[in-house]
C-alpha atoms as a PDB file:
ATOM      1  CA  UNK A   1     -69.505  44.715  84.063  1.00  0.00           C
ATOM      2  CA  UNK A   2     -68.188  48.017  84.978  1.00  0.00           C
ATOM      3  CA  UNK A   3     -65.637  48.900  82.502  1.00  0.00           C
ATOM      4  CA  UNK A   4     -63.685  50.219  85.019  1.00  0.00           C
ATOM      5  CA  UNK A   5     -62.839  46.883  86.795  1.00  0.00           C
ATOM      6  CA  UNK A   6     -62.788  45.196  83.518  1.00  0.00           C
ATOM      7  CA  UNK A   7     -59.615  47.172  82.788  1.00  0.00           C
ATOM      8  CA  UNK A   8     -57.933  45.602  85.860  1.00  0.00           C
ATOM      9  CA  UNK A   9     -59.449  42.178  85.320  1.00  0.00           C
ATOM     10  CA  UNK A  10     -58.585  41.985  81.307  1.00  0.00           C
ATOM     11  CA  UNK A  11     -55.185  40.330  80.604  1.00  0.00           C
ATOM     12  CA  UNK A  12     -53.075  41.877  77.306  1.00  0.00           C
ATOM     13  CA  UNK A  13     -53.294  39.167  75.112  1.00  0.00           C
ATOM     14  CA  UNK A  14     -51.337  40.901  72.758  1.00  0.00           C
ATOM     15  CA  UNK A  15     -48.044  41.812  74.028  1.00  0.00           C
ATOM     16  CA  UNK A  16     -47.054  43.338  70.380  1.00  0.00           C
ATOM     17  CA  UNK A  17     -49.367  46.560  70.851  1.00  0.00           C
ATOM     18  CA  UNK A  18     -47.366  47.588  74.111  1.00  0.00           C
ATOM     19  CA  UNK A  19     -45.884  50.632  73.553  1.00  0.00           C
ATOM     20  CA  UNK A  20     -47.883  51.249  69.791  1.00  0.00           C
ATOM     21  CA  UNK A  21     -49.901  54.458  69.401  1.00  0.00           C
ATOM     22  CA  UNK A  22     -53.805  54.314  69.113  1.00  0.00           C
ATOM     23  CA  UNK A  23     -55.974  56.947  68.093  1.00  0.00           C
ATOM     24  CA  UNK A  24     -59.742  56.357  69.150  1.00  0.00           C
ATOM     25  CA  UNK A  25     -62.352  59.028  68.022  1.00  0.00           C
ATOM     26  CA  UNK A  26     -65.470  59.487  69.707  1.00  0.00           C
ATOM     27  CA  UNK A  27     -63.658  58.131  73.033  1.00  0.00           C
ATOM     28  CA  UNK A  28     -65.246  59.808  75.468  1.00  0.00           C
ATOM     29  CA  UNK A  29     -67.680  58.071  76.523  1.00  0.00           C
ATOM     30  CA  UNK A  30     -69.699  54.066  75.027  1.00  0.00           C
ATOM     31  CA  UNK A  31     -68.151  52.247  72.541  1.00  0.00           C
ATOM     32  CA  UNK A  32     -65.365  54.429  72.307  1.00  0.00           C
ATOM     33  CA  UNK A  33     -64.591  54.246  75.699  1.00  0.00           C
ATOM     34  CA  UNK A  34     -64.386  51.086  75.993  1.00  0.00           C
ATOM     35  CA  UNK A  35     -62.618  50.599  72.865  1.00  0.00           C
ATOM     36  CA  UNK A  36     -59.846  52.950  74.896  1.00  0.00           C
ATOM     37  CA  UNK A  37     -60.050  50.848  77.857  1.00  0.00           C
ATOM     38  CA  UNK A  38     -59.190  47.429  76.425  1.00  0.00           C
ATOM     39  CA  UNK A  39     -56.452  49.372  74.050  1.00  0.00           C
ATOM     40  CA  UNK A  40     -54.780  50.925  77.148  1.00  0.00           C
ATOM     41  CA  UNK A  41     -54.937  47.999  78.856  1.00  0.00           C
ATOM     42  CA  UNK A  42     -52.995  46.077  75.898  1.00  0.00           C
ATOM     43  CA  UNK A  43     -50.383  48.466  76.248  1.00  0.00           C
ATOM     44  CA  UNK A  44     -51.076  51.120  73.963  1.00  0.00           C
ATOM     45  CA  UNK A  45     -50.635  54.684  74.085  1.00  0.00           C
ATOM     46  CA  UNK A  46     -53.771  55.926  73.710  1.00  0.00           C
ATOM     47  CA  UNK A  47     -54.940  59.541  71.913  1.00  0.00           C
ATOM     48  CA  UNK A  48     -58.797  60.098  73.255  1.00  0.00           C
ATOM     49  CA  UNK A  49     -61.200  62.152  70.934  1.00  0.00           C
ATOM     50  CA  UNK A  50     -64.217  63.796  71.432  1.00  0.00           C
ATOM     51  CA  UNK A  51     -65.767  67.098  70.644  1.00  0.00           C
ATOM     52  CA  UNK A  52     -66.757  68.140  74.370  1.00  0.00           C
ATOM     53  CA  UNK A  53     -63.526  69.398  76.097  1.00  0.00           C
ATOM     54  CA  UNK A  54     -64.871  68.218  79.700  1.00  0.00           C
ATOM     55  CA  UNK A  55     -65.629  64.826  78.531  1.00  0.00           C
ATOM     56  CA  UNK A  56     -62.237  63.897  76.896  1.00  0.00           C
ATOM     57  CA  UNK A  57     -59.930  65.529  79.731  1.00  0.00           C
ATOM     58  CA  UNK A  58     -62.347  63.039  81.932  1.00  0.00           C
ATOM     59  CA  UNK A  59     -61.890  59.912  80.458  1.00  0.00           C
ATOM     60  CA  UNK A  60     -57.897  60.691  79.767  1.00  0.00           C
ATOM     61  CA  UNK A  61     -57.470  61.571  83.849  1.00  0.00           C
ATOM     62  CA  UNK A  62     -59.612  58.329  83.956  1.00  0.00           C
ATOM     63  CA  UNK A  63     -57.191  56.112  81.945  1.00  0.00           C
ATOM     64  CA  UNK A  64     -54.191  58.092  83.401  1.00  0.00           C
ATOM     65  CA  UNK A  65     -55.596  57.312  86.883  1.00  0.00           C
ATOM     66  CA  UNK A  66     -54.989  53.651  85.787  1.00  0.00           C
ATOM     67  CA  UNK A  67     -51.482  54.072  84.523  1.00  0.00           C
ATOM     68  CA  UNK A  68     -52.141  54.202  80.728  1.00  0.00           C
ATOM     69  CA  UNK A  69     -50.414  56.315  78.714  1.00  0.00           C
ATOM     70  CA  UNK A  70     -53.194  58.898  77.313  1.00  0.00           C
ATOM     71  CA  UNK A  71     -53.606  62.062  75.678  1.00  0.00           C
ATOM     72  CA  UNK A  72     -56.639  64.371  75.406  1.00  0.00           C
ATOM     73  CA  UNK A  73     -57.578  66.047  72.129  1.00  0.00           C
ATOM     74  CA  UNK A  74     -60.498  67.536  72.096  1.00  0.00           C
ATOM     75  CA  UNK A  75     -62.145  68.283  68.179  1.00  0.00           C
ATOM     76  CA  UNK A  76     -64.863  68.173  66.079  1.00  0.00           C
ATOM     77  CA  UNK A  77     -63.803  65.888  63.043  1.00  0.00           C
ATOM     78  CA  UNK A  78     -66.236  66.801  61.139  1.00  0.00           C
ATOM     79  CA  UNK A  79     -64.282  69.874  60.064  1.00  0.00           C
ATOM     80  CA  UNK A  80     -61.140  69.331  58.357  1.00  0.00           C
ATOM     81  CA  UNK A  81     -59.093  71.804  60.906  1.00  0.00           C
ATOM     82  CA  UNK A  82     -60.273  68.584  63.896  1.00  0.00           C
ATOM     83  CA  UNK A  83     -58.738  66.529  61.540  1.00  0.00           C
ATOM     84  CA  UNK A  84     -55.698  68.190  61.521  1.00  0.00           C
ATOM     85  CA  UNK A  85     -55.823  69.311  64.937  1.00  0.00           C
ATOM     86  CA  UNK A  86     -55.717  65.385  66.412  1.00  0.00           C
ATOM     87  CA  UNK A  87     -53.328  64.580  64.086  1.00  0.00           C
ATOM     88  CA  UNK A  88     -51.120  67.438  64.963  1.00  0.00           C
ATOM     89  CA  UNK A  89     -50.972  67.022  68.638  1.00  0.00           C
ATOM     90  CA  UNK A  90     -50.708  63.316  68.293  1.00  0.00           C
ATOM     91  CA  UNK A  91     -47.750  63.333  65.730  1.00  0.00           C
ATOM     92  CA  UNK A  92     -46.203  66.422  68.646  1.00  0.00           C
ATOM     93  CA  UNK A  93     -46.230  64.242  71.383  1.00  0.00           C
ATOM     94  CA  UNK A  94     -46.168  60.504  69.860  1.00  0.00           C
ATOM     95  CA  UNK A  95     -44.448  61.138  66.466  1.00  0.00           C
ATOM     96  CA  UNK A  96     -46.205  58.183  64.998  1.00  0.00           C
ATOM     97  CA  UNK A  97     -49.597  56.571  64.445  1.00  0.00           C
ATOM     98  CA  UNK A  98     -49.818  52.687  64.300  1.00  0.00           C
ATOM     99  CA  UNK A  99     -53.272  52.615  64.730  1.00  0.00           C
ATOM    100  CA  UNK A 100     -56.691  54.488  63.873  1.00  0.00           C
ATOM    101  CA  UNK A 101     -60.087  53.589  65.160  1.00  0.00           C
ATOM    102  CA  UNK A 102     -62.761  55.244  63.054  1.00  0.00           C
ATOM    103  CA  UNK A 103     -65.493  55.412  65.950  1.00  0.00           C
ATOM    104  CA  UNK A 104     -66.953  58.878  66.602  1.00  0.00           C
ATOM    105  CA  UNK A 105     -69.739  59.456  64.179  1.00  0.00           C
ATOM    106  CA  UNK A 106     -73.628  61.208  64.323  1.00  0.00           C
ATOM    107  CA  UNK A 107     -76.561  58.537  65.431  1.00  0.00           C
ATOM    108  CA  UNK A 108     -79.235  61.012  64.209  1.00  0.00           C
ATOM    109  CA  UNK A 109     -81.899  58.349  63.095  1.00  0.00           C
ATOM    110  CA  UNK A 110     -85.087  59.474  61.071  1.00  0.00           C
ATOM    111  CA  UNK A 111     -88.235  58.507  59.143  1.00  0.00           C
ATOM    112  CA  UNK A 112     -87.375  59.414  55.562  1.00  0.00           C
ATOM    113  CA  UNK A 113     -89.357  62.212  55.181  1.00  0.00           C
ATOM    114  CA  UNK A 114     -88.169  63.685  58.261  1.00  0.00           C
ATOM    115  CA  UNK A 115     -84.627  64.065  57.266  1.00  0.00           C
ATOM    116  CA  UNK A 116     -83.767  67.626  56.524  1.00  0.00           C
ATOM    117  CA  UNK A 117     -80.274  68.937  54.238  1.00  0.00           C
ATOM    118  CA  UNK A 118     -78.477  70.077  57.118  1.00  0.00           C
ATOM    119  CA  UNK A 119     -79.275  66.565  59.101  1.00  0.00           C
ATOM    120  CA  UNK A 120     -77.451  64.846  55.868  1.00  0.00           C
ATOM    121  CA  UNK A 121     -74.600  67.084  55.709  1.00  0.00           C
ATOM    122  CA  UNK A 122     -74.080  66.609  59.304  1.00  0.00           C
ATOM    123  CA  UNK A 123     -74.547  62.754  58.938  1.00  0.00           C
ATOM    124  CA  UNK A 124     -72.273  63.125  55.596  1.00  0.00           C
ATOM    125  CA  UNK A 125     -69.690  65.313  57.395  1.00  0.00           C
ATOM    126  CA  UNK A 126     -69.418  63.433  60.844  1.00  0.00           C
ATOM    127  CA  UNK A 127     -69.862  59.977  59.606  1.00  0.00           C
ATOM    128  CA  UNK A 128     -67.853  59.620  56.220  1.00  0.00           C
ATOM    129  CA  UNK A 129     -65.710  62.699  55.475  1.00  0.00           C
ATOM    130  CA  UNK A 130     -64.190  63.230  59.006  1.00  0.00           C
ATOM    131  CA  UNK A 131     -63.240  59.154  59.264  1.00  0.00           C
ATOM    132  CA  UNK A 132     -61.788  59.260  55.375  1.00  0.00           C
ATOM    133  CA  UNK A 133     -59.886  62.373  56.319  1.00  0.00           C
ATOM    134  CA  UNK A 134     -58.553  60.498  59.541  1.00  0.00           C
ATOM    135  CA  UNK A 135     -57.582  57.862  57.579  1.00  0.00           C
ATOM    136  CA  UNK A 136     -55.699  59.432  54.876  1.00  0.00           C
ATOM    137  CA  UNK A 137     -53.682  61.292  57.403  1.00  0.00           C
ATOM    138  CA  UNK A 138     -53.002  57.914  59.647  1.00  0.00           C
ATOM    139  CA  UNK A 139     -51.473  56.368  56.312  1.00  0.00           C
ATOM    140  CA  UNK A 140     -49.862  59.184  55.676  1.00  0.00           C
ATOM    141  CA  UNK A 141     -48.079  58.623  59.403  1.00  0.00           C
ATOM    142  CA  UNK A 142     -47.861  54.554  59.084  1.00  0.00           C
ATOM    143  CA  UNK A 143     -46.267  54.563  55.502  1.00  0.00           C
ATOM    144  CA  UNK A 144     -43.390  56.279  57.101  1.00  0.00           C
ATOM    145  CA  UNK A 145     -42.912  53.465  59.847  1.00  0.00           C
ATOM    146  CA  UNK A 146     -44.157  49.957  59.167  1.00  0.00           C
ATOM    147  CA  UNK A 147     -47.348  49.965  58.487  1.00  0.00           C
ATOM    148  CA  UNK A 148     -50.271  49.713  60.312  1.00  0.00           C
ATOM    149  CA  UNK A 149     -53.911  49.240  61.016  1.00  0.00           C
ATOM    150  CA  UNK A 150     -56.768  51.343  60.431  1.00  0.00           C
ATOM    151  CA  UNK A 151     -60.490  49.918  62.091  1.00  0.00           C
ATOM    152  CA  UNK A 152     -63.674  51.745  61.076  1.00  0.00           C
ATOM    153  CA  UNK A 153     -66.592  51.369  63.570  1.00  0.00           C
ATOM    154  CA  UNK A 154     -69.147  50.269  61.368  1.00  0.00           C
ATOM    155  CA  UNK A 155     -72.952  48.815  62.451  1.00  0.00           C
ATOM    156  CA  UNK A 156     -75.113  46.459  61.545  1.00  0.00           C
ATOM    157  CA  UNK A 157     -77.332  49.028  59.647  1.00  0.00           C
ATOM    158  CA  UNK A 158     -74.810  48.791  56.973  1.00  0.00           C
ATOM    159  CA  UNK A 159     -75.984  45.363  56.571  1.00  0.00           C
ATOM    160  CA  UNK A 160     -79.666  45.502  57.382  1.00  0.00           C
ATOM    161  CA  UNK A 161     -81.791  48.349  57.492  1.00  0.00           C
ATOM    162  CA  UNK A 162     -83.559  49.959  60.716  1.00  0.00           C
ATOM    163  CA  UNK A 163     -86.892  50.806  60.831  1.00  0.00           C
ATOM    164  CA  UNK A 164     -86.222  54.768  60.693  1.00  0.00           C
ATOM    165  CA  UNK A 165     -82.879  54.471  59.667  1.00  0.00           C
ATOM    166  CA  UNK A 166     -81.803  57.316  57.675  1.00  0.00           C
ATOM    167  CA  UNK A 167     -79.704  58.913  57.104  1.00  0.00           C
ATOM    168  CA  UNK A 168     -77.352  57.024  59.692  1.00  0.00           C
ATOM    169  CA  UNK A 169     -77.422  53.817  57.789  1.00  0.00           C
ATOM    170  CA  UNK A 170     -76.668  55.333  54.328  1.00  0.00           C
ATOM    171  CA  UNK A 171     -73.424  56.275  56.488  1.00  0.00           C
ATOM    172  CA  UNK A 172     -72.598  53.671  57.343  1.00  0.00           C
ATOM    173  CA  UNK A 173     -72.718  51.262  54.417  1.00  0.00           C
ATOM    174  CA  UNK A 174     -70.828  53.659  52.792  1.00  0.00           C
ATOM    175  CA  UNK A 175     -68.108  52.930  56.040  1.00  0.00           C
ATOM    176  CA  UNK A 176     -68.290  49.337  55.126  1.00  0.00           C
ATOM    177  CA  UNK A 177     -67.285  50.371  51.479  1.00  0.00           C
ATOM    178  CA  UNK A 178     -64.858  52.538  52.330  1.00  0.00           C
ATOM    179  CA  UNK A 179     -63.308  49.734  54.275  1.00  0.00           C
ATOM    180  CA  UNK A 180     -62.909  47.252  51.172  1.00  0.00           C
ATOM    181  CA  UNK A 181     -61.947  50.084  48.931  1.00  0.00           C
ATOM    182  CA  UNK A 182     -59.138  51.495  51.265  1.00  0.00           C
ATOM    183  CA  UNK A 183     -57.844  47.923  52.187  1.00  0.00           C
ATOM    184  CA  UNK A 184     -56.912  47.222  48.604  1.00  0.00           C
ATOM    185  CA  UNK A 185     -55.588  50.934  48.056  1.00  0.00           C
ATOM    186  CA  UNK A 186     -53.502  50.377  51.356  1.00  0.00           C
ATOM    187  CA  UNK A 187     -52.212  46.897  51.220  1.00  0.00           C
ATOM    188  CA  UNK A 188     -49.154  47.068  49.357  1.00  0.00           C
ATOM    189  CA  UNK A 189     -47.516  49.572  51.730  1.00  0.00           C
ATOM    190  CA  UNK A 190     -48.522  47.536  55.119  1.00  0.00           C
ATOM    191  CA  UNK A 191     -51.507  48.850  55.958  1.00  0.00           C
ATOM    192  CA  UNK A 192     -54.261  46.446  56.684  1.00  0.00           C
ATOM    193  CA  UNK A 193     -58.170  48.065  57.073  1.00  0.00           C
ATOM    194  CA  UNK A 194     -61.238  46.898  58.730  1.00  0.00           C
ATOM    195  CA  UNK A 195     -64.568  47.325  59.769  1.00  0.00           C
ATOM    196  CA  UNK A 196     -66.228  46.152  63.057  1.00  0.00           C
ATOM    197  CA  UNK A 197     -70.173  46.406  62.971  1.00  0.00           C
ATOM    198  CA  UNK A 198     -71.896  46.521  66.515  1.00  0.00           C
ATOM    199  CA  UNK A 199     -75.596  45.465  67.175  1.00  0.00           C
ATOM    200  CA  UNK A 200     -77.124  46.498  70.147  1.00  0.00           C
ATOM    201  CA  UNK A 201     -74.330  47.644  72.398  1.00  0.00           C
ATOM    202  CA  UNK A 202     -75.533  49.015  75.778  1.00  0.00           C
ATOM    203  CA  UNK A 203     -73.656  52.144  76.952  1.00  0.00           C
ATOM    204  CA  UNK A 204     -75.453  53.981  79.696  1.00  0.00           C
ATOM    205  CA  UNK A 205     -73.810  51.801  82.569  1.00  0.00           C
ATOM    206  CA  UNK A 206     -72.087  48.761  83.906  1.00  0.00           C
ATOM    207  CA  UNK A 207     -75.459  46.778  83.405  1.00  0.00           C
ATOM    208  CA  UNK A 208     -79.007  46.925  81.331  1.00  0.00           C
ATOM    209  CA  UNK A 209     -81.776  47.922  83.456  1.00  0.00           C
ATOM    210  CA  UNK A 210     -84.277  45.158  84.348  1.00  0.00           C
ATOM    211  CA  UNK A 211     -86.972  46.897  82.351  1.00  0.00           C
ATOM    212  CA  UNK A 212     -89.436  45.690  79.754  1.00  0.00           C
ATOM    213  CA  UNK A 213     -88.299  48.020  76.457  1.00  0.00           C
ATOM    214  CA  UNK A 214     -84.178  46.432  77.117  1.00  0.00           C
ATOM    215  CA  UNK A 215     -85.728  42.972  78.120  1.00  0.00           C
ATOM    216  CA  UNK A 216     -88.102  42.963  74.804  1.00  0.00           C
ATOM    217  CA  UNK A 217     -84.663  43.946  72.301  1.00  0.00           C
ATOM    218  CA  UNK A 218     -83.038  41.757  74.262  1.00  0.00           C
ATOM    219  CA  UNK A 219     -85.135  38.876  73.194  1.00  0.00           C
ATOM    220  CA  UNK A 220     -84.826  39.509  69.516  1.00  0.00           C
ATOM    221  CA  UNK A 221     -81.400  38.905  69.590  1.00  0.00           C
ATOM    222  CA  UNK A 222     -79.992  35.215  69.686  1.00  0.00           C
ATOM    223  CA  UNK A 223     -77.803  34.888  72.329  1.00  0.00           C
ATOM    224  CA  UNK A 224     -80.454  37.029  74.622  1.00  0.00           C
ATOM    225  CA  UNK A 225     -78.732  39.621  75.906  1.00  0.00           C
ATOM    226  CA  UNK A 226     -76.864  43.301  74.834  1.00  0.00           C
ATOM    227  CA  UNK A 227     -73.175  43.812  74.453  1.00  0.00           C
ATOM    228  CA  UNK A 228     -70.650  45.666  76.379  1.00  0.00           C
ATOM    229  CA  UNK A 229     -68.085  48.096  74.910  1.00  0.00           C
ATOM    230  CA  UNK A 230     -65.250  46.019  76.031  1.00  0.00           C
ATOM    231  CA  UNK A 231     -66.518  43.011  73.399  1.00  0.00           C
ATOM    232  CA  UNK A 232     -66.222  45.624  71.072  1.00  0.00           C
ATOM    233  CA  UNK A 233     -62.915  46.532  72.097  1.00  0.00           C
ATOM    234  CA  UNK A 234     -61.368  42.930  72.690  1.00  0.00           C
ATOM    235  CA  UNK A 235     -62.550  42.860  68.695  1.00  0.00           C
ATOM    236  CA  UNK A 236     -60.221  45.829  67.826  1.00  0.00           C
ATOM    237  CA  UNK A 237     -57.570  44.424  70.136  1.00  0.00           C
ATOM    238  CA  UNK A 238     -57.376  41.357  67.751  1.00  0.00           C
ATOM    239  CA  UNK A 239     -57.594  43.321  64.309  1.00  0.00           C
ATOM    240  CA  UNK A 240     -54.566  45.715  65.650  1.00  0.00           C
ATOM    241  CA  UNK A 241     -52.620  42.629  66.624  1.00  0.00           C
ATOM    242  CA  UNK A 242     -50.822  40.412  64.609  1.00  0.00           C
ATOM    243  CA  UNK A 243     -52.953  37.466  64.938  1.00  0.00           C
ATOM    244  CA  UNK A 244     -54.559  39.316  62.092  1.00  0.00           C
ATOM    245  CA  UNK A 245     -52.169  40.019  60.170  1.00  0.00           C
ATOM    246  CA  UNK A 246     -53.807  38.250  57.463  1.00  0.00           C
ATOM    247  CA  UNK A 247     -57.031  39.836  57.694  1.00  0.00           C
ATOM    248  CA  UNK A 248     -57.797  43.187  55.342  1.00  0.00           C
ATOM    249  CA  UNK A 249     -60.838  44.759  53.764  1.00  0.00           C
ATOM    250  CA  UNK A 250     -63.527  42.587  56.261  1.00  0.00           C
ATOM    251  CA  UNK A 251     -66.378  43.708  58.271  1.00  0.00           C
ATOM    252  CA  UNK A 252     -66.251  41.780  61.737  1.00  0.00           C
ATOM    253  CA  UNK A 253     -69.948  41.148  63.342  1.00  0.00           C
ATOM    254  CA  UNK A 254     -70.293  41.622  67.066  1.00  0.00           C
ATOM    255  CA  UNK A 255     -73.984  41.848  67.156  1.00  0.00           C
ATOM    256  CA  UNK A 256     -74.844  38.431  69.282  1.00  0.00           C
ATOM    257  CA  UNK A 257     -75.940  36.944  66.462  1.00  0.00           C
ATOM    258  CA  UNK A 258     -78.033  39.487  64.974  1.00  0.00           C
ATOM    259  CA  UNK A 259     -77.404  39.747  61.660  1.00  0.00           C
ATOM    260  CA  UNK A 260     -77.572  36.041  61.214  1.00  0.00           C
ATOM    261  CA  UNK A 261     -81.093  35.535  61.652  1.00  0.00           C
ATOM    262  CA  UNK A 262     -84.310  35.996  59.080  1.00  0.00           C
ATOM    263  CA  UNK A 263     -86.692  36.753  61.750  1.00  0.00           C
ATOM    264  CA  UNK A 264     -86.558  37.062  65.432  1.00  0.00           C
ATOM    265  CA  UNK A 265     -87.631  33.870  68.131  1.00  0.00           C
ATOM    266  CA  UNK A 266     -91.036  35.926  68.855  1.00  0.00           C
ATOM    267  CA  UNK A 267     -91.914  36.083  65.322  1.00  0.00           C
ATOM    268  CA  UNK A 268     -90.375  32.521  63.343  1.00  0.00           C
ATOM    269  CA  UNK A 269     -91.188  32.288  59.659  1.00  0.00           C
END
């Protein structure tokens, strides 16, 4: 499914976003992308992030192009003057944030021995200070309105390990912490906080190539098959909306059955 005609096909199934203001990091391009996509598509006015300049003023002409309301802010957030760069030109042209998703983040993946200092204060920097930072100046922006939402982009290597997982998944189980921690922090001014965890999300094209390395994951996972950006997306449609405005402090599992399982169908135990 090209996300592209996905955005014309999808209908807003949340009316109560139209108009809201969504900042996406790491929007350029995969999950973020499509993220954007369905967000635009419900409505929102959507703030893209990225750290290549090229990349972001792409996907906002792209979005534009289909009559969303987008701006481009390029920055690295893992520097604290990104941080306050996005939220700068956001607040300049929107004047509020009602909702933050936590994507963009540093899939550097390594056997344990491999993983130098500077790889783990990149990881550190790019995957858990630059989303706290975003989020404490998001609340900062929804405790003067209503409220709002903040979604972290999680994975299922918060749950259960990779083979050569680290540092990434140290990251992010420290994401899914974060989550529960800055739900109960947030709650009593409005703001509700959540996690979505992908599994294996493919995002080099409309469709998987017919080859045997994406047929063989594709068979370890229970419902047979990868996801798409814009499942990932419909799932932060719902946690923005407020059909779940009773759910805080989770971590939502789009991962086609994934983490469900003890052992894959090729290997039962």
């Amino acid at each position: 499914m090209d996300p592209t005609s996905a955005y014309e096909s999808i209908v807003p199934r949340y009316p109560e976003l139209a108009g809201q203001v969504a900042v996406v990091t790491g929007s350029s391009r995969g999950i973020g992308r499509g993220i954007a996509m369905r967000l635009a598509r419900e409505g929102m006015k959507v703030v893209i992030n990225a750290r290549t300049v090229e990349a972001v003023q792409a996907t906002t002409a792209e979005l534009r192009g289909l009559g969303a309301d987008a701006l481009a802010v390029p920055a690295d957030l893992g520097h604290s003057e990104g941080v306050s760069l996005l939220f700068k030109q956001t607040l300049d042209a929107y004047g509020t944030v009602d909702l933050l998703v936590n994507n963009a983040a540093n899939l550097q993946r390594r056997h344990f021995f491999e993983v130098s200092e500077a790889l783990l204060d990149d990881e550190l920097a790019s995957n858990i200070r630059g989303p706290y930072l975003c989020a404490q100046r998001a609340a900062e922006a929804m405790r003067e309105g209503s409220g709002g939402s903040i979604i972290h982009i999680s994975s299922v290597g918060g749950l259960r390990a990779h083979w050569r997982g680290l540092p990434y998944d140290v990251t992010k189980g420290a994401i899914d912490a974060m989550t529960r921690a800055m739900a109960l922090e947030l709650a009593p001014i409005g703001i509700r906080v959540n996690a979505i965890a992908p599994g294996a999300i493919y995002t080099r094209g409309p469709s998987v190539p017919d080859e045997p390395r994406f047929r063989q994951v594709a068979s370890r996972i229970p419902l047979g098959r990868y996801g798409h950006p814009l499942e990932i997306g419909a799932a932060v449609a719902y946690l923005a909306s407020d059909d779940a405005g009773y759910v805080t402090g989770q971590v939502l599992y789009i991962d086609g059955g994934m983490t469900a399982q003890l052992g894959p169908r090729a290997c039962p135990i």
